[in-house]
Each structure stands twice: as structure tokens, then as C-alpha cells.
C-alpha atoms as a PDB file:
ATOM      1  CA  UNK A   1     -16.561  59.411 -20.969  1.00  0.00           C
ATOM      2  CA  UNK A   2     -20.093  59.590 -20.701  1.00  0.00           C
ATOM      3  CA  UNK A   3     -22.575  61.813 -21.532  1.00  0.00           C
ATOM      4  CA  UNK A   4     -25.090  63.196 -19.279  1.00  0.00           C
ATOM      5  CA  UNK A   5     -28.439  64.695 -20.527  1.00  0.00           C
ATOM      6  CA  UNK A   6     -29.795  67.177 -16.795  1.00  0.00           C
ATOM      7  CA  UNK A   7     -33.040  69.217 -17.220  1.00  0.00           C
ATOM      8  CA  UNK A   8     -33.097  70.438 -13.717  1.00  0.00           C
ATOM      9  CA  UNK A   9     -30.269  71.936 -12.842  1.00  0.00           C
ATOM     10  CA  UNK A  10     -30.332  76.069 -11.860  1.00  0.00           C
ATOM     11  CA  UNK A  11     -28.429  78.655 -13.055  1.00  0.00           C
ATOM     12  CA  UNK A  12     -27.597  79.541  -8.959  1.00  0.00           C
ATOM     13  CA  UNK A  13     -26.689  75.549  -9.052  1.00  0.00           C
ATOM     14  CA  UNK A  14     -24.443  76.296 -11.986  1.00  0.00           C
ATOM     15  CA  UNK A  15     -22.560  79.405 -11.138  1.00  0.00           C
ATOM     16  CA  UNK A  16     -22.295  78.141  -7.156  1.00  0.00           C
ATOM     17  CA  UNK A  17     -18.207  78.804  -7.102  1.00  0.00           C
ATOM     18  CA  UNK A  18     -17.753  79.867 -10.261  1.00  0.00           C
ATOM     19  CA  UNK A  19     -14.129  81.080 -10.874  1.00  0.00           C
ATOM     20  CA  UNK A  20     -13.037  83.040 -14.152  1.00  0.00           C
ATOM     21  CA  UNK A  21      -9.517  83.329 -15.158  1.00  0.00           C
ATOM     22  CA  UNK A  22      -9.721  86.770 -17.026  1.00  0.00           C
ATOM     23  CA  UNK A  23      -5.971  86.319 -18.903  1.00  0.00           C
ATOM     24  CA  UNK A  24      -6.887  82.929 -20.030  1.00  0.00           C
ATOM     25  CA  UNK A  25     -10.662  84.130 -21.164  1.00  0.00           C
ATOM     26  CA  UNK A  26     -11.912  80.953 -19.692  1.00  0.00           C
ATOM     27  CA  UNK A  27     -15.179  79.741 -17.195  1.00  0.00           C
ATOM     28  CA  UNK A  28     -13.298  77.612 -15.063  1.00  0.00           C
ATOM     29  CA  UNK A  29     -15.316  76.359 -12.410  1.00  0.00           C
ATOM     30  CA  UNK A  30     -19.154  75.870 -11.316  1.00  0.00           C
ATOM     31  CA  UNK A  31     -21.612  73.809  -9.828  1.00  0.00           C
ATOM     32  CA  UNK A  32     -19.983  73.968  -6.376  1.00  0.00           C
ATOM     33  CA  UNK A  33     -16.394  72.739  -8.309  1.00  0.00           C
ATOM     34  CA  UNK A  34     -17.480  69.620  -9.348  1.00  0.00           C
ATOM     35  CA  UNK A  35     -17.933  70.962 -13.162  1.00  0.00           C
ATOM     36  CA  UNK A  36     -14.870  72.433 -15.435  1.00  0.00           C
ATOM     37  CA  UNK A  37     -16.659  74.625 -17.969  1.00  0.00           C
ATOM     38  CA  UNK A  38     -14.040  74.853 -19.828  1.00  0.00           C
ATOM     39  CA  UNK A  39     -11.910  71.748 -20.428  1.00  0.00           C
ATOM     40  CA  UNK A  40      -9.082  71.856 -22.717  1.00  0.00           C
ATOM     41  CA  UNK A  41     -10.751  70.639 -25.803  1.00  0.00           C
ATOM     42  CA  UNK A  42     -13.391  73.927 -25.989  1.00  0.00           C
ATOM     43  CA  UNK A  43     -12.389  77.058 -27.606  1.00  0.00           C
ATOM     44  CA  UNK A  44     -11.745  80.158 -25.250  1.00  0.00           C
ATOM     45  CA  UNK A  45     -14.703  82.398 -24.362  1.00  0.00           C
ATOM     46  CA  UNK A  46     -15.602  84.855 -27.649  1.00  0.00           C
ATOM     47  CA  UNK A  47     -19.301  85.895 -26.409  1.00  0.00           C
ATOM     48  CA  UNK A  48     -18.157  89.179 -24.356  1.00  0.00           C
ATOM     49  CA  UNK A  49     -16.869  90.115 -28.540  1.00  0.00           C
ATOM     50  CA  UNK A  50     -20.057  90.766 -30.246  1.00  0.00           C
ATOM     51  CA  UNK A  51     -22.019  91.371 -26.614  1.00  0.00           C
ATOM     52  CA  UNK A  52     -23.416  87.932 -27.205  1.00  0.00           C
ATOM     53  CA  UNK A  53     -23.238  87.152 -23.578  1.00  0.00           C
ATOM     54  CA  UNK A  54     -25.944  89.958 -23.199  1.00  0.00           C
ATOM     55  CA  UNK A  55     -28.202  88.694 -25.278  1.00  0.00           C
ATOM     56  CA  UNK A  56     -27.576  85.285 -23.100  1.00  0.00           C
ATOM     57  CA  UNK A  57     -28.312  87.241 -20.148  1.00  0.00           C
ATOM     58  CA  UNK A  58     -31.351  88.958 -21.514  1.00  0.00           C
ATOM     59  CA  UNK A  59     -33.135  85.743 -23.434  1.00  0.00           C
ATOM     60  CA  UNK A  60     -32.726  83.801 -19.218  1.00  0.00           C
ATOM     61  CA  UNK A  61     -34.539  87.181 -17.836  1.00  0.00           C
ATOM     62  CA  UNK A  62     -37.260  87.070 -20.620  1.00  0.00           C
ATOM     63  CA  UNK A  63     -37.271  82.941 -20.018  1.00  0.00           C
ATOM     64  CA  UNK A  64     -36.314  82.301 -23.062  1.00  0.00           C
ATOM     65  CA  UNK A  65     -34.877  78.646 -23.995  1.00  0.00           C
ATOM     66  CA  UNK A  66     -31.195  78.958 -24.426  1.00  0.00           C
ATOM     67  CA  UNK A  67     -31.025  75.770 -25.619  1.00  0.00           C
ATOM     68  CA  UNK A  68     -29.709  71.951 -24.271  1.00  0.00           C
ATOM     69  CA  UNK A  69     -26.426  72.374 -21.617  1.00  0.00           C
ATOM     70  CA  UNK A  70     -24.522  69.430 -22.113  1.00  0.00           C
ATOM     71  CA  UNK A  71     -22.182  67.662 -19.569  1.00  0.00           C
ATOM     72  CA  UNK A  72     -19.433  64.718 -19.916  1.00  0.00           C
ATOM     73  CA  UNK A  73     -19.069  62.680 -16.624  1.00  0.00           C
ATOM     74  CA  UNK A  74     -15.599  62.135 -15.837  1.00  0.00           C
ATOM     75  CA  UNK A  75     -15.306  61.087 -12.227  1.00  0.00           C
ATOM     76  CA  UNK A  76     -17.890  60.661  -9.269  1.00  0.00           C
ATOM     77  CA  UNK A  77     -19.429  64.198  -8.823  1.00  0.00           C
ATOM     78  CA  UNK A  78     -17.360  65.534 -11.611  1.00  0.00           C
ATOM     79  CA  UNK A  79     -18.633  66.541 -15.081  1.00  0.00           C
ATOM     80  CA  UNK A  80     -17.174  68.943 -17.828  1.00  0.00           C
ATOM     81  CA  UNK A  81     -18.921  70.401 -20.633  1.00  0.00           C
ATOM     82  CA  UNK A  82     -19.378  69.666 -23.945  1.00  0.00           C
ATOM     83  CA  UNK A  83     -21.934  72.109 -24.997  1.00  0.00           C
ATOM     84  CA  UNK A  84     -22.881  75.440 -23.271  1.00  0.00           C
ATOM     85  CA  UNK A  85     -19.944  76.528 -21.849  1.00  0.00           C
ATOM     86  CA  UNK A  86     -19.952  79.967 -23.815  1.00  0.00           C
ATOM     87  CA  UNK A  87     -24.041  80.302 -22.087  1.00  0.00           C
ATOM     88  CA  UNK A  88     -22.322  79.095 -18.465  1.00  0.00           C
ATOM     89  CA  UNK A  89     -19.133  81.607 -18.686  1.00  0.00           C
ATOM     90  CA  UNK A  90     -21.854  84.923 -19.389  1.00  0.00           C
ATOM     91  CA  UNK A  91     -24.057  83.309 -16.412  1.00  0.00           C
ATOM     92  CA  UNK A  92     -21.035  82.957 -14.375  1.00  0.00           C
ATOM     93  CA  UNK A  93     -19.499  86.943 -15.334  1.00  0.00           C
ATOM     94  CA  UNK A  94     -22.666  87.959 -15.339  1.00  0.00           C
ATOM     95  CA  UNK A  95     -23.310  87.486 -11.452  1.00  0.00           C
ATOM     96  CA  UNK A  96     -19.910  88.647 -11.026  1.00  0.00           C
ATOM     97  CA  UNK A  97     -20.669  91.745 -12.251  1.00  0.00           C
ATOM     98  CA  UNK A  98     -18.142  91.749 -15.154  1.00  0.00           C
ATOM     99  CA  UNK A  99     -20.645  93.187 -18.034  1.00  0.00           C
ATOM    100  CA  UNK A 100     -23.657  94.368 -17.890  1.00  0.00           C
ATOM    101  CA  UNK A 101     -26.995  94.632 -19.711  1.00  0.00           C
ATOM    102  CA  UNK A 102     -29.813  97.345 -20.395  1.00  0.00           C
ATOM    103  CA  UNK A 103     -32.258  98.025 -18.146  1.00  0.00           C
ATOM    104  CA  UNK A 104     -35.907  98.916 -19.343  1.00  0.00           C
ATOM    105  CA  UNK A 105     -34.449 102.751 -19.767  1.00  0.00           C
ATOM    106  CA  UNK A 106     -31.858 101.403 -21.543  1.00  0.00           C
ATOM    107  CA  UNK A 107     -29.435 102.171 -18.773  1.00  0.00           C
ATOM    108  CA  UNK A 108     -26.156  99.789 -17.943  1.00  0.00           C
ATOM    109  CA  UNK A 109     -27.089  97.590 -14.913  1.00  0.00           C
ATOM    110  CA  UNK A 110     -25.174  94.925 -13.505  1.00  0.00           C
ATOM    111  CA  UNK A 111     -26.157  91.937 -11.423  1.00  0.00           C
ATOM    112  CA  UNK A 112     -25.099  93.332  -8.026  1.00  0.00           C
ATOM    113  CA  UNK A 113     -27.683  96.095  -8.671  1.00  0.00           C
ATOM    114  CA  UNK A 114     -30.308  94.403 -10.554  1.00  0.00           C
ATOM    115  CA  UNK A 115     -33.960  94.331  -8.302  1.00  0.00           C
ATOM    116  CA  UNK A 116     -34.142  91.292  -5.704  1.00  0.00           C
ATOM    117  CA  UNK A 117     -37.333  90.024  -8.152  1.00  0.00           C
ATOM    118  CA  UNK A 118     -35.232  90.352 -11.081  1.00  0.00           C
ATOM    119  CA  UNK A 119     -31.849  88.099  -9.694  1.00  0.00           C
ATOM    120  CA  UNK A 120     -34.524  85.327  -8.198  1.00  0.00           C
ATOM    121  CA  UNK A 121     -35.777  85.170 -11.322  1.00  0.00           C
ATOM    122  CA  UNK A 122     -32.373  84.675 -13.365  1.00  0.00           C
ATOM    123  CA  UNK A 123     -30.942  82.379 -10.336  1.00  0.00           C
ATOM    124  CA  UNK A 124     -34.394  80.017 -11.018  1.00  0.00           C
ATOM    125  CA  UNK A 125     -34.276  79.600 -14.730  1.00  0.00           C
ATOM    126  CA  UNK A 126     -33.180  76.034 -15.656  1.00  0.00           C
ATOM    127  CA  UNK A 127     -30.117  75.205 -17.788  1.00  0.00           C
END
């Protein structure tokens, strides 16, 4: 395997096709299915526990760093990660409106109703 260091890659790039299994806990699928966020050696998702992946969500609106995303290439066009797939899994339920964060009001909001402004930013931020 080899290891990949991207700086320009989008969280709309990332969460293009992203699939969730919600038994499992587990980020599948992203970047159009050419990355597995969540291959067998990482631990299941735990940031929906403590409402981390609000605080994921929050920190990409505020552009915040959220630190280095790190991908293994395994295959032509395929990748997995090795670091950030708890970040990629809150992008990826994020958009799909599985939790949501406080608004200015402090009022639940989820992606699907979030102001156009607001998602362009998020979709922009780099990973």
C-alpha cells in the first residue's frame, strides 16, 4: 500500500456517493466510490456518542482546520483511509441529514435546511 498525502480535495468531492450502513455504524463509501472510509482495520464510527461529529460540522462552517485526511492507495482510482474517517462519516451523515447542529438561535438545523450560502460554504472547505 501506499500512502497518499491530497490537499485539494472538497468535502462535496468527498461525500459524492456516500453510503452509510446505520447497523454496522460505518462510512462506507465516498468520493464518487472510489474511496472505502471505513476499511476493516478502523474502529466503527463513535463521534455521533459525545456529539463530536457536531463539533466536526461546526469547526468546517467556522473554517476551521480539522486536521490532515489521510488516504492508502490500493488500486487505480481506489484509496481507503487511514486517518479521518471518523471527520468523513459526520461530513457524509451530516449532508444526509442524520444529526444536526445549532443554528445561531441555538435551534436544531439540518443540512437539507441549512441557507444555500451556508451548504456552499461547507461543500467548499478542503479536507
Amino acid at each position: 500500500m501506499k500512502t497518499s498525502f491530497k490537499t485539494n480535495i472538497t468535502a462535496k468531492e468527498i461525500c459524492d456517493g456516500f453510503v452509510y450502513n446505520e447497523l454496522e455504524g460505518k462510512g462506507l463509501f465516498g468520493l464518487s466510490g472510489k474511496l472505502t472510509i471505513q476499511p476493516e482495520y478502523q474502529r466503527n464510527y463513535i463521534y455521533a456518542e459525545e456529539n463530536r461529529e457536531a463539533g466536526v460540522i461546526e469547526s468546517v462552517l467556522k473554517e476551521y482546520p480539522i486536521g490532515l485526511i489521510y488516504f492508502n492507495i490500493v488500486g487505480k482510482d481506489k484509496f481507503e483511509v487511514l486517518d479521518g474517517q471518523q471527520r468523513i462519516t459526520s461530513f457524509g451523515r451530516f449532508i444526509t441529514d442524520k444529526f444536526a447542529i445549532k443554528d445561531e438561535n441555538g435551534m436544531p438545523q439540518i443540512f437539507g435546511n441549512m441557507a444555500k450560502d451556508k451548504q456552499k460554504r461547507f461543500w467548499k472547505q478542503n479536507c
